[in-house]
Protein backbone atom coordinates (compact mmCIF):
# COMPACT_ATOMS: atom_id res chain seq x y z
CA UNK A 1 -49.00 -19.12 105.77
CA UNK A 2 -49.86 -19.28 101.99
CA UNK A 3 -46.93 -18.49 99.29
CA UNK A 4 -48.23 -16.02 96.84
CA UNK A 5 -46.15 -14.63 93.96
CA UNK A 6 -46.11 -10.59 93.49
CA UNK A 7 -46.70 -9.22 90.53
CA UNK A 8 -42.69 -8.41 89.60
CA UNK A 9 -41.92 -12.15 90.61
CA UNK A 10 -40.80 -12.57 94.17
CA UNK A 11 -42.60 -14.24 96.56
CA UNK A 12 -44.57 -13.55 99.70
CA UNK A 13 -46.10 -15.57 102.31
CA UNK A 14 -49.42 -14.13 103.85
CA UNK A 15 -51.73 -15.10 106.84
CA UNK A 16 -54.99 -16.21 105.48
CA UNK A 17 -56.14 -15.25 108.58
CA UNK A 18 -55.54 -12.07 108.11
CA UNK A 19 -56.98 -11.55 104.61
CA UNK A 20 -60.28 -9.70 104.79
CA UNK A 21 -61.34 -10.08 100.89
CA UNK A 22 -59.87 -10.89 97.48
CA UNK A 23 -60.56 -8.98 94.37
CA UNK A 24 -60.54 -9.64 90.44
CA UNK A 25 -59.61 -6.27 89.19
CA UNK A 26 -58.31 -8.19 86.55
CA UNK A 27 -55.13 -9.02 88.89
CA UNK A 28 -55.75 -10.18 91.40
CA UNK A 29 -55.83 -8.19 95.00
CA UNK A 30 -55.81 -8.91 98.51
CA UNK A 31 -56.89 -6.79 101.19
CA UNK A 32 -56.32 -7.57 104.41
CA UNK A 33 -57.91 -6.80 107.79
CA UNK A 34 -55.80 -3.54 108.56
CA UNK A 35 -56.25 -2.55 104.72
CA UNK A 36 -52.46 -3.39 103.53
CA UNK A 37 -53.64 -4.95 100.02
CA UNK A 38 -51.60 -7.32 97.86
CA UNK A 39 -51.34 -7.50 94.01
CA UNK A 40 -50.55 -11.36 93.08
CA UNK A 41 -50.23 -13.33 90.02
CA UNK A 42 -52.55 -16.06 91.27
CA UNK A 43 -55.97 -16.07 90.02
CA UNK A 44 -58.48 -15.46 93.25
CA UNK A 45 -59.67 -18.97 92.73
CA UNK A 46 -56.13 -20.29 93.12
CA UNK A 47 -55.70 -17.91 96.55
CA UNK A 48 -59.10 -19.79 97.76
CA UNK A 49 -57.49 -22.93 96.77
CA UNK A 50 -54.58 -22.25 98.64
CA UNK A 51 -56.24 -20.91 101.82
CA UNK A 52 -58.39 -23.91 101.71
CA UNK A 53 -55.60 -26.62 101.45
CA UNK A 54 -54.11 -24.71 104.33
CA UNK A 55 -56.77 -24.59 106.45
CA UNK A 56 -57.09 -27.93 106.06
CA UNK A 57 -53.54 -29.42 106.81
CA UNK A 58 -53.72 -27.53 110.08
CA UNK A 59 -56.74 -29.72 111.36
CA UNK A 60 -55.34 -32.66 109.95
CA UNK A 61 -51.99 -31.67 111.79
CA UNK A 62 -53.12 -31.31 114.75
CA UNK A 63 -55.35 -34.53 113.77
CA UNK A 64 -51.96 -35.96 113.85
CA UNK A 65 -50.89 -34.62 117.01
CA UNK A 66 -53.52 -35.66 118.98
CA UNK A 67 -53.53 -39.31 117.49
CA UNK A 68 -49.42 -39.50 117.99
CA UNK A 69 -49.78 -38.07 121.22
CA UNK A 70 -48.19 -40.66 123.65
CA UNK A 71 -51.05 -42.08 126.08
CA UNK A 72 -50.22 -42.25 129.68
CA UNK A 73 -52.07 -44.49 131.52
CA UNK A 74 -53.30 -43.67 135.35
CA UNK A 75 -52.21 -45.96 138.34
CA UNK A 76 -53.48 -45.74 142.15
CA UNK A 77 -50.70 -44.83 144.32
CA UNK A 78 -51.59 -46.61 147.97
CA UNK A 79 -50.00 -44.49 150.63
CA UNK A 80 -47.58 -46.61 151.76
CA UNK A 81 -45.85 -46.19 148.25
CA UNK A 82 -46.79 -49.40 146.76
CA UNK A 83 -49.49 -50.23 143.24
């Protein structure tokens, strides 16, 4: 989710997945897929700016995860229960 600030001051958190286009009408507008559409006090180069920095902490989280993941290593089982 990206924080974006409303034109009257509070705060709301959209899906950049979700947004469809943004517009410089002079504010600045968001429409989203199913048409809802957001006035904002960013400037449409700041919402690109924040839809790129999140796209990009979720690949380097999950960068993260993968490297952090603990590593199991494999071991032959003989049938009579011993390695």
């Amino acid at each position: 989710m990206v924080i974006l600030t409303r034109l009257n001051g509070t705060p709301v958190a959209i899906n950049p997945d979700l947004i469809e286009r943004a517009d410089s009408t002079p504010d600045t507008v968001l429409t989203l897929v199913d048409g809802t559409k957001y006035l904002v006090k960013e400037t449409m180069d700041d919402v690109v700016e924040l839809v790129r920095e999140f796209r990009a902490s979720v690949v380097a989280r999950a960068d993260a995860i993968q490297y952090n993941a603990p590593r199991t290593r494999l071991r032959v089982v003989h049938e009579d229960g011993e390695d």
